[in-house]
C-alpha atoms as a PDB file:
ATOM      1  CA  UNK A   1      85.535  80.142 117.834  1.00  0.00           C
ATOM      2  CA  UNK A   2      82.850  83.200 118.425  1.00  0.00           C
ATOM      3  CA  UNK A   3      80.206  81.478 116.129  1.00  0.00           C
ATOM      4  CA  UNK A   4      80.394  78.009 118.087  1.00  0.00           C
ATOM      5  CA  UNK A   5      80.278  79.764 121.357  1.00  0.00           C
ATOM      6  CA  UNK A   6      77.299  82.146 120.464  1.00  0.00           C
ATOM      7  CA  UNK A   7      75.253  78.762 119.173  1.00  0.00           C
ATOM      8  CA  UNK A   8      76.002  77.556 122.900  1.00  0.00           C
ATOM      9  CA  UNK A   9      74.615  81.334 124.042  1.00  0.00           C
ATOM     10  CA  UNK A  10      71.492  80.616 121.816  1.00  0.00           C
ATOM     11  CA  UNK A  11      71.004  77.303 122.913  1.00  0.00           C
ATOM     12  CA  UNK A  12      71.576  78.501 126.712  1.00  0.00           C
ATOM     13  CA  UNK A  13      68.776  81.087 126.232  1.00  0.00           C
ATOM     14  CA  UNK A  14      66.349  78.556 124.685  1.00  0.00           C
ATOM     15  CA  UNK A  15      66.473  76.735 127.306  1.00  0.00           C
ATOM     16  CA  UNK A  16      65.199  79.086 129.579  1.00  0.00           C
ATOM     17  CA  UNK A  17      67.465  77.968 132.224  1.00  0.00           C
ATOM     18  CA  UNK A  18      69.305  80.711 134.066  1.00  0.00           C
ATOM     19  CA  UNK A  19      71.908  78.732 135.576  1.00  0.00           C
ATOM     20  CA  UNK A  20      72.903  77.750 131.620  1.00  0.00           C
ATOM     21  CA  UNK A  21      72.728  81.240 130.583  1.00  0.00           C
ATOM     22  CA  UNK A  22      75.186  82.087 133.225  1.00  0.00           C
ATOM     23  CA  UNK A  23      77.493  80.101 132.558  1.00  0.00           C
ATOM     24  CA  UNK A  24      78.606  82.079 129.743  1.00  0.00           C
ATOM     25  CA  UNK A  25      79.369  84.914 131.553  1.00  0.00           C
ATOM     26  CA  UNK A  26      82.410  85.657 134.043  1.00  0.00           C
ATOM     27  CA  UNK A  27      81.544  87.864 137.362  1.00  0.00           C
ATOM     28  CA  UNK A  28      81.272  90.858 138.168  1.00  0.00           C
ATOM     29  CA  UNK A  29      80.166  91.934 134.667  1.00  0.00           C
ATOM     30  CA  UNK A  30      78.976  94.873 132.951  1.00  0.00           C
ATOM     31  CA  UNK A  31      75.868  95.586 131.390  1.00  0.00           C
ATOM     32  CA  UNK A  32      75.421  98.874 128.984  1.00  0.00           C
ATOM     33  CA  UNK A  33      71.389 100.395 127.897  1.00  0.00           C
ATOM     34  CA  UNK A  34      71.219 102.032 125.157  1.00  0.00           C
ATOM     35  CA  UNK A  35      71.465 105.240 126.845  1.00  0.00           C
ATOM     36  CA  UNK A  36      74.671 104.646 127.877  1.00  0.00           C
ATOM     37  CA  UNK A  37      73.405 103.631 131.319  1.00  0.00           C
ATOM     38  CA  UNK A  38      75.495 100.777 133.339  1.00  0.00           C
ATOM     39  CA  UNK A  39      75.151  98.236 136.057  1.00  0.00           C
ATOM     40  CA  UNK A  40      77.917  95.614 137.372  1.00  0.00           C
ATOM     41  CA  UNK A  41      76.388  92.040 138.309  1.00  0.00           C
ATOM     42  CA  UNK A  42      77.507  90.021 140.524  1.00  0.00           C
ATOM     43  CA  UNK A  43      75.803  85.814 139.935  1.00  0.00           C
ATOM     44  CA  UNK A  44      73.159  86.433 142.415  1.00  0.00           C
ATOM     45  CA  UNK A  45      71.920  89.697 140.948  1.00  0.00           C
ATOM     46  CA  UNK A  46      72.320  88.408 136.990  1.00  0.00           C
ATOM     47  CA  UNK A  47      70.593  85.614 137.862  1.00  0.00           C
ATOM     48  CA  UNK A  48      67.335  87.535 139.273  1.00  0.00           C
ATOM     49  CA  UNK A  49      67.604  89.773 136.008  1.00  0.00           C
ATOM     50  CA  UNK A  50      67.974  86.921 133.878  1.00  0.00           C
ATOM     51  CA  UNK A  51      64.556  85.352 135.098  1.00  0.00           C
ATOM     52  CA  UNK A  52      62.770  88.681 134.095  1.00  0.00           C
ATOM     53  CA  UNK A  53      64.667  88.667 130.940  1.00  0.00           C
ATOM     54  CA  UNK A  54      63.418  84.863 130.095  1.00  0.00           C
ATOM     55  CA  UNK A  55      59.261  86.140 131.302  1.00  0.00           C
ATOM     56  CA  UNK A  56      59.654  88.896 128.989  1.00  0.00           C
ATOM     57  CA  UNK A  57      60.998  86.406 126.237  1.00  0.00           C
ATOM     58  CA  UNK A  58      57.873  84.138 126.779  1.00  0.00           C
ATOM     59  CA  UNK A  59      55.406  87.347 126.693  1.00  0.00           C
ATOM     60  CA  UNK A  60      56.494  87.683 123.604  1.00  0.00           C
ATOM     61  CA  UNK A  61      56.511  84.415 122.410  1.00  0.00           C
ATOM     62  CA  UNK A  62      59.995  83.402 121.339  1.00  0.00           C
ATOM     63  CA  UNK A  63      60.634  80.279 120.516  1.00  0.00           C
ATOM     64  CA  UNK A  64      64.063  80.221 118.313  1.00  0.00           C
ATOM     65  CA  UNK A  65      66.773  82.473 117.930  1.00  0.00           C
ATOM     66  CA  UNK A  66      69.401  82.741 115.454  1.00  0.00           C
ATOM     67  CA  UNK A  67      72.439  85.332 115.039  1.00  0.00           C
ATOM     68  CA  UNK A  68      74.811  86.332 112.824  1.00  0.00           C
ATOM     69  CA  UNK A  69      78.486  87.801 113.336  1.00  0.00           C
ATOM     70  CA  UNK A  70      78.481  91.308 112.404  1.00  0.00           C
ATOM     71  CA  UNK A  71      81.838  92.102 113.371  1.00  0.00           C
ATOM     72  CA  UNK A  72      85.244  90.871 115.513  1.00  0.00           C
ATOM     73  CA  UNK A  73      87.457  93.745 116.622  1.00  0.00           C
ATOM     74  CA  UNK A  74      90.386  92.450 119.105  1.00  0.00           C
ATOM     75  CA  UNK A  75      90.865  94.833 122.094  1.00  0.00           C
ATOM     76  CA  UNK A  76      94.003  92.884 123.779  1.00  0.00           C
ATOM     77  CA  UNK A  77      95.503  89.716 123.483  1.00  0.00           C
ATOM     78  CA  UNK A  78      92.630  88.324 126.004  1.00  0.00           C
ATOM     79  CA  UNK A  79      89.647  90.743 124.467  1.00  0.00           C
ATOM     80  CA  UNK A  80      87.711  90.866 121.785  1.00  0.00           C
ATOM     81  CA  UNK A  81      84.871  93.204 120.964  1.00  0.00           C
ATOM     82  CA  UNK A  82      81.866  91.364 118.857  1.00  0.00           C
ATOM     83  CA  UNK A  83      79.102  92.565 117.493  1.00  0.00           C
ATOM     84  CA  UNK A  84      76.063  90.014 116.589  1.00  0.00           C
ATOM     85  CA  UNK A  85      72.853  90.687 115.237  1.00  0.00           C
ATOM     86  CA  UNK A  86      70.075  88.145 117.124  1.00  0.00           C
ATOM     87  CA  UNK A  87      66.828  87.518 115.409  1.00  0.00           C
ATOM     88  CA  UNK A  88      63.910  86.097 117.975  1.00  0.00           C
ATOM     89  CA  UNK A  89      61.415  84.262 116.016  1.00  0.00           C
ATOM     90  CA  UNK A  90      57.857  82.384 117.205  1.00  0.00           C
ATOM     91  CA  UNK A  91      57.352  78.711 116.943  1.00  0.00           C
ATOM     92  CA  UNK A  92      56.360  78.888 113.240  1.00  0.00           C
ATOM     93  CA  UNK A  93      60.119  80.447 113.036  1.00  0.00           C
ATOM     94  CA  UNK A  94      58.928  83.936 112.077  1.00  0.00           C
ATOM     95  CA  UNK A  95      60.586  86.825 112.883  1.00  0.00           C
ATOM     96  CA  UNK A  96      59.395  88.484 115.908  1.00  0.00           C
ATOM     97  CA  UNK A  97      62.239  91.084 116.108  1.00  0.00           C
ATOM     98  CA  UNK A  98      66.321  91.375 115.482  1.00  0.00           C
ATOM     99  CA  UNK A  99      68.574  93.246 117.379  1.00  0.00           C
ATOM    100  CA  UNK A 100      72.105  94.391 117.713  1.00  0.00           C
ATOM    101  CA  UNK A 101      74.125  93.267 120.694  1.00  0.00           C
ATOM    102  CA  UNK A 102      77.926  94.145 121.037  1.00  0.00           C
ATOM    103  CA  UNK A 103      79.954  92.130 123.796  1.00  0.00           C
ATOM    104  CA  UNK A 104      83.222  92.208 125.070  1.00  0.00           C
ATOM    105  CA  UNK A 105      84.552  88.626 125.381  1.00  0.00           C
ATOM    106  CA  UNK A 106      87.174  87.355 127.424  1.00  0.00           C
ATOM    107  CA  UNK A 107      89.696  84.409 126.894  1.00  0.00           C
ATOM    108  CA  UNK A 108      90.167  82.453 130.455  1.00  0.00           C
ATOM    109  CA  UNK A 109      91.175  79.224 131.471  1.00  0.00           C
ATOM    110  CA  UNK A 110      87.382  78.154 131.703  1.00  0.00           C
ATOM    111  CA  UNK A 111      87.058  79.313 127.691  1.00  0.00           C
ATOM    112  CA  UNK A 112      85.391  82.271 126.154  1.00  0.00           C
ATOM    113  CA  UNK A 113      83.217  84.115 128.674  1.00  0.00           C
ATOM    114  CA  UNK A 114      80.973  87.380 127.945  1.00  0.00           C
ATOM    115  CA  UNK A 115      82.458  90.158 130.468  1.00  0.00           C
ATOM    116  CA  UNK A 116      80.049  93.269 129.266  1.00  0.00           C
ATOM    117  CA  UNK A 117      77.145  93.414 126.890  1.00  0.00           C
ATOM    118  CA  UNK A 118      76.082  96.598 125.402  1.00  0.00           C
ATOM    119  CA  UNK A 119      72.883  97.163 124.014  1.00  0.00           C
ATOM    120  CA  UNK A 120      72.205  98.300 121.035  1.00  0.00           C
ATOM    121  CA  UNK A 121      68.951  98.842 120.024  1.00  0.00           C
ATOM    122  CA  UNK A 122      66.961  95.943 121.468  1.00  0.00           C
ATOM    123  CA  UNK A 123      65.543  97.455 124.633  1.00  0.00           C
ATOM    124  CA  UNK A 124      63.705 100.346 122.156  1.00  0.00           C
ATOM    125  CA  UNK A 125      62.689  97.358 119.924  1.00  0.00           C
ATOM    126  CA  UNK A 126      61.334  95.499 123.036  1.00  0.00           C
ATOM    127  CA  UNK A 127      59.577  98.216 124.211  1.00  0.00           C
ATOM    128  CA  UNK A 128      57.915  98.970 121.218  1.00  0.00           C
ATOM    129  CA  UNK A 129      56.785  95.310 120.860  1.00  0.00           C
ATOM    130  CA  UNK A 130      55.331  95.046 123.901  1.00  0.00           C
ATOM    131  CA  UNK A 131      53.323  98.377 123.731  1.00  0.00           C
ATOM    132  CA  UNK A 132      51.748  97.158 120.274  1.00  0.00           C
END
C-alpha cells in the first residue's frame, strides 16, 4: 500500500506539476526542518512552495527519483508514521543526492494522503549541493 502510493509521489514530483504533487497531500498540513522548525499549509500556500521546491529540483538537475521504505510504524488506526529514503539522480540516472524523509500518512475516504513531512537531513544535503 505505502510503496504503490510513494511510486505515485515520485511520479507526481517528476512531473513537475504542482497541482499532481498536491494531490497527495490533505490540507492544512504540517511541514517539519530539520531544526525542528514548523509551518501549516494551507493549498494556496503549498502550492507557491512547491514551485520553488520543483526550480530548486531543476538547478540541480534531477531527472529521476527512486525511494526505498525504511520503516512503517502505525500511530492510530488512521496513522501511520513512514520513513523513506529518496535518492535524486541526473538524466544519466546517477546519484545526485539521497535523503531521509519521515511522513505521517493518513487513511481517508479519498485514499492515503501525506498530513506532515519531517525533514530529515535533506535541506543540509541541499544546501551543501548547491554551495559546491
Amino acid at each position: 500500500m505505502f510503496i504503490k502510493f510513494f511510486e505515485l509521489y515520485a511520479t507526481a514530483f517528476l512531473s513537475f506539476n504542482p497541482s499532481y504533487i498536491e494531490s497527495v497531500y490533505e490540507f492544512p498540513m504540517t511541514f517539519y526542518t530539520e531544526e525542528g522548525n514548523s509551518v501549516t499549509f494551507e493549498q494556496e500556500a503549498f502550492s507557491e512552495n512547491t514551485n520553488k521546491l520543483i526550480s530548486l529540483y531543476k538547478e540541480l538537475g534531477v531527472k529521476n527519483v527512486s525511494f526505498e521504505l525504511k520503516s512503517n510504524i502505525e500511530l492510530s488506526a488512521s496513522l501511520n508514521l513512514v520513513s523513506v529514503l529518496w535518492t535524486f539522480k541526473d538524466s544519466d540516472n546517477n546519484e545526485i543526492y539521497n535523503a531521509t524523509t519521515r511522513y505521517v500518512m493518513k487513511n481517508t475516504d479519498n485514499g492515503l494522503k501525506i498530513k506532515s513531512v519531517f525533514v530529515v537531513d535533506e535541506s543540509s544535503k541541499f544546501n551543501k549541493l548547491r554551495a559546491q
